[in-house]
C-alpha atoms as a PDB file:
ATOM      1  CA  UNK A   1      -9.044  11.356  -6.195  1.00  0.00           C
ATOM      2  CA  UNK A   2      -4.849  11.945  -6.703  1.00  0.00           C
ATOM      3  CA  UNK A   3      -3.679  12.049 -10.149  1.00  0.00           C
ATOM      4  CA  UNK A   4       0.334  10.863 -10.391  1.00  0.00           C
ATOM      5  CA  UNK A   5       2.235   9.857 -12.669  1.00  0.00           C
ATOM      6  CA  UNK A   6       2.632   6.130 -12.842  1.00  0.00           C
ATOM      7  CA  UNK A   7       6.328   5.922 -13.941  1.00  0.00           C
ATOM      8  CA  UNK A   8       9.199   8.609 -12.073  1.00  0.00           C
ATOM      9  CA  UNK A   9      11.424   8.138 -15.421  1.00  0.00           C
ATOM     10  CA  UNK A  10      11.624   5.536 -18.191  1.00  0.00           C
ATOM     11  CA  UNK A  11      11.958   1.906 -17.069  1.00  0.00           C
ATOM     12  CA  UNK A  12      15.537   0.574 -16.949  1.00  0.00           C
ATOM     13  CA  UNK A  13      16.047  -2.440 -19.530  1.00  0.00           C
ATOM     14  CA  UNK A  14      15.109  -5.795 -19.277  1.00  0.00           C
ATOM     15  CA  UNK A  15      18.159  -7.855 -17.907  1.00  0.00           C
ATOM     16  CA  UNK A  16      18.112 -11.230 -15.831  1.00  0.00           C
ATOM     17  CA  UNK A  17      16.407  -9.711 -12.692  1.00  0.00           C
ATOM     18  CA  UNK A  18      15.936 -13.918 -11.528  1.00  0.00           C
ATOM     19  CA  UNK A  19      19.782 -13.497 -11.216  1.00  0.00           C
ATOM     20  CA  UNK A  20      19.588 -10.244  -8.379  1.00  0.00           C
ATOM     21  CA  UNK A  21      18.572 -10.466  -4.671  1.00  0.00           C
ATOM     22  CA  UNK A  22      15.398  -9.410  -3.772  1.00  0.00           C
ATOM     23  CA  UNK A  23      16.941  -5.799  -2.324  1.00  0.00           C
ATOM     24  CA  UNK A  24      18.655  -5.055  -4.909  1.00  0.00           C
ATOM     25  CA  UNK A  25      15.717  -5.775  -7.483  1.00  0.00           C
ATOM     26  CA  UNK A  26      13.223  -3.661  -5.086  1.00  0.00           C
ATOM     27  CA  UNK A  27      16.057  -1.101  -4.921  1.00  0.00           C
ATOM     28  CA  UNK A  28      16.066  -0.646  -8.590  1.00  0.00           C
ATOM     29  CA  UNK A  29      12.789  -0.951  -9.060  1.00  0.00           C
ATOM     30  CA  UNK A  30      11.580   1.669  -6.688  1.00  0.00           C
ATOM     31  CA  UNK A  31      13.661   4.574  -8.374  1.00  0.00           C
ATOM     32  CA  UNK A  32      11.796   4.367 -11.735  1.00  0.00           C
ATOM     33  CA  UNK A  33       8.414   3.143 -10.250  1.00  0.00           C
ATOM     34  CA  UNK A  34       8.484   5.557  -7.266  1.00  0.00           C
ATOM     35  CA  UNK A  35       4.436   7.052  -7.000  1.00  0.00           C
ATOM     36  CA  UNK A  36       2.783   3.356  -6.859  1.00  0.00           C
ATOM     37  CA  UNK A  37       3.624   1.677  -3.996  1.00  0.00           C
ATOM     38  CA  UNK A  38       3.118   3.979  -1.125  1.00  0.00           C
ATOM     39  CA  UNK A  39      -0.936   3.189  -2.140  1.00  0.00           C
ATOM     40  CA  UNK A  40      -0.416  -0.644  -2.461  1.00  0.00           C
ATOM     41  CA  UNK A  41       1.579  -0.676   0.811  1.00  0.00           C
ATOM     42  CA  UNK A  42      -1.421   1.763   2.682  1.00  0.00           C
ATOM     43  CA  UNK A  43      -4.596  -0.111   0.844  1.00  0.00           C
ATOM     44  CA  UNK A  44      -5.747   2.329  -1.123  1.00  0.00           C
ATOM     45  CA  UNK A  45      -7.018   1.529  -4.987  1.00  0.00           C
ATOM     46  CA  UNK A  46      -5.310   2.718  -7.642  1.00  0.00           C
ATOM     47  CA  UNK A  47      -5.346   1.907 -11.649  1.00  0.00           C
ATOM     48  CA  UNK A  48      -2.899   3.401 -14.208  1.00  0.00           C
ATOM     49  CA  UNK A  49      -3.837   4.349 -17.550  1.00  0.00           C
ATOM     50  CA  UNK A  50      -1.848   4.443 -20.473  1.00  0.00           C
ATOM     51  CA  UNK A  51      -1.704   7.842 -22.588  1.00  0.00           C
ATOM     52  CA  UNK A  52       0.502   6.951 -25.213  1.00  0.00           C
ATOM     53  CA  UNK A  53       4.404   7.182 -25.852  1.00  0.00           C
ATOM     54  CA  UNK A  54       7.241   9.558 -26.350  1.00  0.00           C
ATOM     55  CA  UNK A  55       8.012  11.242 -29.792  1.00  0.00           C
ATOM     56  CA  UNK A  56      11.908  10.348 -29.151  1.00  0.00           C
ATOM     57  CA  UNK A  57      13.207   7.351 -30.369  1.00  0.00           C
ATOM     58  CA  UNK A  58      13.064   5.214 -27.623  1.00  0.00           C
ATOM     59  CA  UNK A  59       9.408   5.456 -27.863  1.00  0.00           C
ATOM     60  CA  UNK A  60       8.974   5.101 -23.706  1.00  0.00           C
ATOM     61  CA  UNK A  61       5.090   4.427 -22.873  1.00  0.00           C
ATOM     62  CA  UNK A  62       3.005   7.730 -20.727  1.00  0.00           C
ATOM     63  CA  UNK A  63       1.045   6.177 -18.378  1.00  0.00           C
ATOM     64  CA  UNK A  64      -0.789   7.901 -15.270  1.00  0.00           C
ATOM     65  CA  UNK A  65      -2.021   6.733 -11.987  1.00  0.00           C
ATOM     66  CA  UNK A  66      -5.244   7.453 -10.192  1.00  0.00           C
ATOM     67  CA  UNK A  67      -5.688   6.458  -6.291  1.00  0.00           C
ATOM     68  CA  UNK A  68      -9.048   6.977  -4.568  1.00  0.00           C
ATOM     69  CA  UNK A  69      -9.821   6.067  -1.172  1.00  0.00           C
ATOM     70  CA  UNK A  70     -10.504   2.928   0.221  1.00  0.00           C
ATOM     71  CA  UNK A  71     -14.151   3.199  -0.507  1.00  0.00           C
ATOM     72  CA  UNK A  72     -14.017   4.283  -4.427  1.00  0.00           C
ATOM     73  CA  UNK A  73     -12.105   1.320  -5.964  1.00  0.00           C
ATOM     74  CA  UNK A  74     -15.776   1.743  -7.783  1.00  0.00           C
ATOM     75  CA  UNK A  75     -15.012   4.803  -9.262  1.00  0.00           C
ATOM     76  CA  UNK A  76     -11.923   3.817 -11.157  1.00  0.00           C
ATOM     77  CA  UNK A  77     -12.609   2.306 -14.069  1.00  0.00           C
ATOM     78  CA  UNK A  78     -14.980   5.269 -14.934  1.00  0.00           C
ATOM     79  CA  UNK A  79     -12.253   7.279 -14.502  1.00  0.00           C
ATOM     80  CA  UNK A  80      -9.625   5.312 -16.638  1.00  0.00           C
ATOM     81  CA  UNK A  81     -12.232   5.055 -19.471  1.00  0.00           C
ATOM     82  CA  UNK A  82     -12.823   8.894 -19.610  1.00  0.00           C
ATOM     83  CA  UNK A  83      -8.993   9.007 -19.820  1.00  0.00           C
ATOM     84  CA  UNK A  84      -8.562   6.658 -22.464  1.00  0.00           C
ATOM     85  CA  UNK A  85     -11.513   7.534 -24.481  1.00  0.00           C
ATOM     86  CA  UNK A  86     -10.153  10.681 -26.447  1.00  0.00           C
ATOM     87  CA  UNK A  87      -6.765   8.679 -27.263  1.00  0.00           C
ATOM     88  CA  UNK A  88      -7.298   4.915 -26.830  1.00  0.00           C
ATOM     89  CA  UNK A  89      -3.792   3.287 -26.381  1.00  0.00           C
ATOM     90  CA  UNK A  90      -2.666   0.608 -29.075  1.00  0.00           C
ATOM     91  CA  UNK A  91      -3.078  -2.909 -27.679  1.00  0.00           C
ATOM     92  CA  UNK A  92       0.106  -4.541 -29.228  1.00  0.00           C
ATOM     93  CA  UNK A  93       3.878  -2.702 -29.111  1.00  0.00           C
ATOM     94  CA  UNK A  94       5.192  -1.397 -32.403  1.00  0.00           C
ATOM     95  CA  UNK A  95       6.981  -3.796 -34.749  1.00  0.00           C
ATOM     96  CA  UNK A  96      10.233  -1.584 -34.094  1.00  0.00           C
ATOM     97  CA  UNK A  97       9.998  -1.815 -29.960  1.00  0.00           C
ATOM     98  CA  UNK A  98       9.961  -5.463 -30.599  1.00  0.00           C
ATOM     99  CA  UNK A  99      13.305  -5.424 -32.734  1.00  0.00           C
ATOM    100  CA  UNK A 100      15.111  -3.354 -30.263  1.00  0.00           C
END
């Protein structure tokens, strides 16, 4: 099992990505979302987990990534739950992320 994390830095901001090229969009979204698709791209199964958000205002969302081989896609939501279980996530966004 690899542990990564799921994000490299905070996501940029939602804009009219319809209105970009396809490079450009996978160019931009490759710098902030960097450890997740070398495991798409060679097959291997991979889940990430929420853990929470920053303390700064911005409140960006923690999330890690687990990858197992090709023969333990089984394993991983056992291994998400045992994540999640000490500090389940919220299910809906804060009232103040939505006014932002």
């Amino acid at each position: 099992m690899l542990l990564t994390p799921a994000l490299a830095r905070p996501a940029p901001a939602a804009k009219d990505w319809h209105r970009r090229g396809w490079t450009a969009n996978l160019l931009a979204n490759t710098r902030f979302s960097s450890f997740t698709p070398p495991w798409n791209l060679a097959g291997w199964p991979a889940i990430a987990v929420p853990l929470g958000a920053a303390e700064q205002a911005d409140r960006s969302p923690y999330a890690v990534q687990f990858v197992v081989p090709s023969d333990g896609e089984g394993r991983l939501p056992a291994l998400a739950a045992d994540l999640e279980r000490p500090r389940p996530w919220t299910r809906l966004a804060p009232m103040d992320a939505l006014t932002r």
